[in-house]
Structure formats: C-alpha cells, structure tokens
N, C-alpha and C. Protein backbone atom coordinates (compact mmCIF):
# COMPACT_ATOMS: atom_id res chain seq x y z
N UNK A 1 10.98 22.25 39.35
CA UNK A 1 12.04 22.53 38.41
C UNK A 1 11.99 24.02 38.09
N UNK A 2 13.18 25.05 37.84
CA UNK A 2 12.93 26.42 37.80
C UNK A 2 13.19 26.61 36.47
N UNK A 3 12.52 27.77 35.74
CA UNK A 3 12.75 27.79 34.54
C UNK A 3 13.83 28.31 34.28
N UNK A 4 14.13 28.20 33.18
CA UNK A 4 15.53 28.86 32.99
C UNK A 4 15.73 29.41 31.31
N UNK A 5 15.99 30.27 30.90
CA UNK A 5 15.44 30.99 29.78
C UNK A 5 17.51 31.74 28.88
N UNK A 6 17.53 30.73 28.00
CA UNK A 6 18.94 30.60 27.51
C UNK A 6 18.74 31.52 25.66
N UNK A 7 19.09 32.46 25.69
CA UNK A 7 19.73 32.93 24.32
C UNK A 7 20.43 32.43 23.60
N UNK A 8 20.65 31.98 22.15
CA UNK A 8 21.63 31.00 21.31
C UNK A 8 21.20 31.78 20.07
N UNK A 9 22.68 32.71 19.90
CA UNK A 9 22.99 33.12 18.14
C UNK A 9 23.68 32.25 17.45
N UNK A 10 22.59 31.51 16.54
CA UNK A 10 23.10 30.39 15.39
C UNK A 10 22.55 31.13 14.45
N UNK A 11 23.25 30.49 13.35
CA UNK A 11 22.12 30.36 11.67
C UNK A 11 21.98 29.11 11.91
N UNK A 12 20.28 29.15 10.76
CA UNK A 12 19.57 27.94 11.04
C UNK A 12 20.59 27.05 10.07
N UNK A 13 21.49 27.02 9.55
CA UNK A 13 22.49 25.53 9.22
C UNK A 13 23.18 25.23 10.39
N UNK A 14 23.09 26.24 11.18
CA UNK A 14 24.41 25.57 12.43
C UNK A 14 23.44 24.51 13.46
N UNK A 15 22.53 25.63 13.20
CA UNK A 15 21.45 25.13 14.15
C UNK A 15 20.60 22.96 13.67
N UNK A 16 20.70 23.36 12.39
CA UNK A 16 20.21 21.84 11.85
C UNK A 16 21.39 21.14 11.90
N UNK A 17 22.46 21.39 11.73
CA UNK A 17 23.51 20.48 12.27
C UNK A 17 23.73 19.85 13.22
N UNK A 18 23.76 21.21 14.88
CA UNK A 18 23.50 20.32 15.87
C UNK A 18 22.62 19.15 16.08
N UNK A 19 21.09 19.85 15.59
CA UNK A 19 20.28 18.87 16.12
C UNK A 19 20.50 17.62 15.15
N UNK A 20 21.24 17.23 14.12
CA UNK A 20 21.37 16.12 13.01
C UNK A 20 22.23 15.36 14.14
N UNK A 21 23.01 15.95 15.68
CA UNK A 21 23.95 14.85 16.14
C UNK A 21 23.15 14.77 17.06
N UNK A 22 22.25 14.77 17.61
CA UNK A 22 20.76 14.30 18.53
C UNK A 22 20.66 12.69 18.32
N UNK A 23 20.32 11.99 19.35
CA UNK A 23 19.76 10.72 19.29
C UNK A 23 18.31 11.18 18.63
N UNK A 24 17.94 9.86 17.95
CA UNK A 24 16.92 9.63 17.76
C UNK A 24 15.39 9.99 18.74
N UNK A 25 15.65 9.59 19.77
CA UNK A 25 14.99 9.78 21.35
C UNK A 25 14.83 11.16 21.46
N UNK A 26 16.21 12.11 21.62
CA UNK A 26 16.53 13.47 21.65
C UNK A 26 15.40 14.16 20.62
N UNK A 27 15.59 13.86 19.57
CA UNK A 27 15.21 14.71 18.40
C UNK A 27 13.28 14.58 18.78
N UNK A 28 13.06 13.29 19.32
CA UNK A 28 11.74 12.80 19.45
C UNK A 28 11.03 14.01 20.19
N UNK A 29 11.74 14.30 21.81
CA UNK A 29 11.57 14.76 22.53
C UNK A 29 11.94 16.17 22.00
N UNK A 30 12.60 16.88 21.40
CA UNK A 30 12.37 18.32 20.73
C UNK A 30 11.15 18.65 19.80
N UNK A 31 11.04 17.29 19.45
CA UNK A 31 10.04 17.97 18.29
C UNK A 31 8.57 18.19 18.66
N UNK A 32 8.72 17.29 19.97
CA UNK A 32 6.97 17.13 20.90
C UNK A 32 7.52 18.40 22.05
N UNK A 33 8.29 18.83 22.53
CA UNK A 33 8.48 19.77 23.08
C UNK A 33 8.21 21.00 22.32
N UNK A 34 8.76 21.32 20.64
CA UNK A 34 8.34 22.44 20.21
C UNK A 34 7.00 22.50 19.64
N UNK A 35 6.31 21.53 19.48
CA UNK A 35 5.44 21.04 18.97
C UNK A 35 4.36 20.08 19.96
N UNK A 36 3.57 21.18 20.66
CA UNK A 36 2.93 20.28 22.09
C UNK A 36 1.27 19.87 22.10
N UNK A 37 1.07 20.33 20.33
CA UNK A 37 -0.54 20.13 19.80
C UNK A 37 -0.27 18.31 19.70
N UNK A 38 1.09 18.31 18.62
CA UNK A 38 1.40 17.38 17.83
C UNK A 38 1.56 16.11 18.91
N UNK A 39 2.06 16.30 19.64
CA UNK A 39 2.27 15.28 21.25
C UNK A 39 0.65 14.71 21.76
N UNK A 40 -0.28 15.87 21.94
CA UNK A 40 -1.34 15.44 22.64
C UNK A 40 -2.48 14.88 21.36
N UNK A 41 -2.20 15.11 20.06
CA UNK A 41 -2.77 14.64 18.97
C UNK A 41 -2.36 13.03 18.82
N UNK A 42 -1.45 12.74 19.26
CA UNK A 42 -0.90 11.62 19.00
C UNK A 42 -0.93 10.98 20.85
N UNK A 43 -0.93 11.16 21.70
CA UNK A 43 -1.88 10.87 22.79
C UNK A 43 -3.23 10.42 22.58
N UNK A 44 -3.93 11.19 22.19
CA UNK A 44 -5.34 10.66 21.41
C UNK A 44 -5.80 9.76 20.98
N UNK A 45 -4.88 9.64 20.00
CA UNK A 45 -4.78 8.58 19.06
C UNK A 45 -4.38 7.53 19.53
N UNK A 46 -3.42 7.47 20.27
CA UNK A 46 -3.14 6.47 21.00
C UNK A 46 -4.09 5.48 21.68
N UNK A 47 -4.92 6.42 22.29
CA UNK A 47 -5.62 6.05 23.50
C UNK A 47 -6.79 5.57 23.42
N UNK A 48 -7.47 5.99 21.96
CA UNK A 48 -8.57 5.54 20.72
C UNK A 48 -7.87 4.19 20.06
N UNK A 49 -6.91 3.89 19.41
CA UNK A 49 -6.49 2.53 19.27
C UNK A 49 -6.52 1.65 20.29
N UNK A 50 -6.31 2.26 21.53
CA UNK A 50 -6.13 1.44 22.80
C UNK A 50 -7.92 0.72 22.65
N UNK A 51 -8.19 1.88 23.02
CA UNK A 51 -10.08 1.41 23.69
C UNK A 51 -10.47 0.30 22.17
N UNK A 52 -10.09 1.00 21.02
CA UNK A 52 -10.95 0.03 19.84
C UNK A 52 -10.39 -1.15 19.85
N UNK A 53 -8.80 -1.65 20.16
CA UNK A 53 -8.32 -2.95 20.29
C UNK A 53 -9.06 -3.65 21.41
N UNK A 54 -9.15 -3.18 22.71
CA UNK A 54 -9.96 -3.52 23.72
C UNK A 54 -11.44 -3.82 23.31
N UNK A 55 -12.23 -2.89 22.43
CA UNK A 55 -13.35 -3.79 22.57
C UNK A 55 -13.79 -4.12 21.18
N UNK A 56 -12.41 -4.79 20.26
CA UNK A 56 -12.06 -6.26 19.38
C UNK A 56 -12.35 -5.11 18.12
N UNK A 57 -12.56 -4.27 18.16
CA UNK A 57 -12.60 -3.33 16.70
C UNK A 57 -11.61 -3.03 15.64
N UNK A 58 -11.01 -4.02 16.06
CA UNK A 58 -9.30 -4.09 15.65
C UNK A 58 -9.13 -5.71 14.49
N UNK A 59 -8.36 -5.81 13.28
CA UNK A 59 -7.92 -6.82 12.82
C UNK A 59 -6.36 -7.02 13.03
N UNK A 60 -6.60 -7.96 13.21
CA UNK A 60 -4.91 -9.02 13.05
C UNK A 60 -4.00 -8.09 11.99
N UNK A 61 -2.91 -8.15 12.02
CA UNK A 61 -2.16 -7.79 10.93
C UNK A 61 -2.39 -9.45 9.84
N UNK A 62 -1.91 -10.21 10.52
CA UNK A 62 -1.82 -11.63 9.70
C UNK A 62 -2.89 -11.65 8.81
N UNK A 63 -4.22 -11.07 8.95
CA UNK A 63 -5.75 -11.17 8.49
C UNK A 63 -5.52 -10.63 7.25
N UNK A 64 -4.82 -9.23 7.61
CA UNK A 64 -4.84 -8.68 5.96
C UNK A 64 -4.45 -8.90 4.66
C-alpha cells in the first residue's frame, strides 16, 4: 500500500462534525489509528483475559 500524505484546512468544529457522521466502526478505527499505544494496550488485555478464562481464573457473570 503507498503512503499518501493529504493536507485538510478545518477548524476543529468542522473537523468534530465530520467525524460525529462516522459510523461507529469508523470512529473505532480513527481513534486506534490516532491512538496506536491505546490499540496495543487493549490487545493485551485482551489476550490476558483470554489466557485467565482458559486456565478457569475467571467467574461466571451469573455467580456474581
């Protein structure tokens, strides 16, 4: 994929507007795109719930 490097003169109201007509999905994917700590922090985490459900370190929701 080639990069491609785009200039955009907004003010930041024009600018929060657009992104307010973003899907849900869209907005998901901007915010882990501008934000790529926040993506692999939550990868992590993920992947640590994974292993502790796997070996039973985990309760039921119903339990609580």
């Amino acid at each position: 994929m080639s990069k491609v490097t785009l200039k955009v003169d907004l003010e930041f109201e024009e600018l929060k507007k657009v992104i307010s007509r973003l899907s849900e999905d869209e907005k998901e994917a901007l915010f882990f795109e501008l934000n790529p700590a926040w993506g692999k922090a939550l990868e992590k985490m993920e992947k640590e719930a994974i292993r502790e459900d796997e070996e039973g370190k985990t309760v039921n929701l119903e339990d609580i």
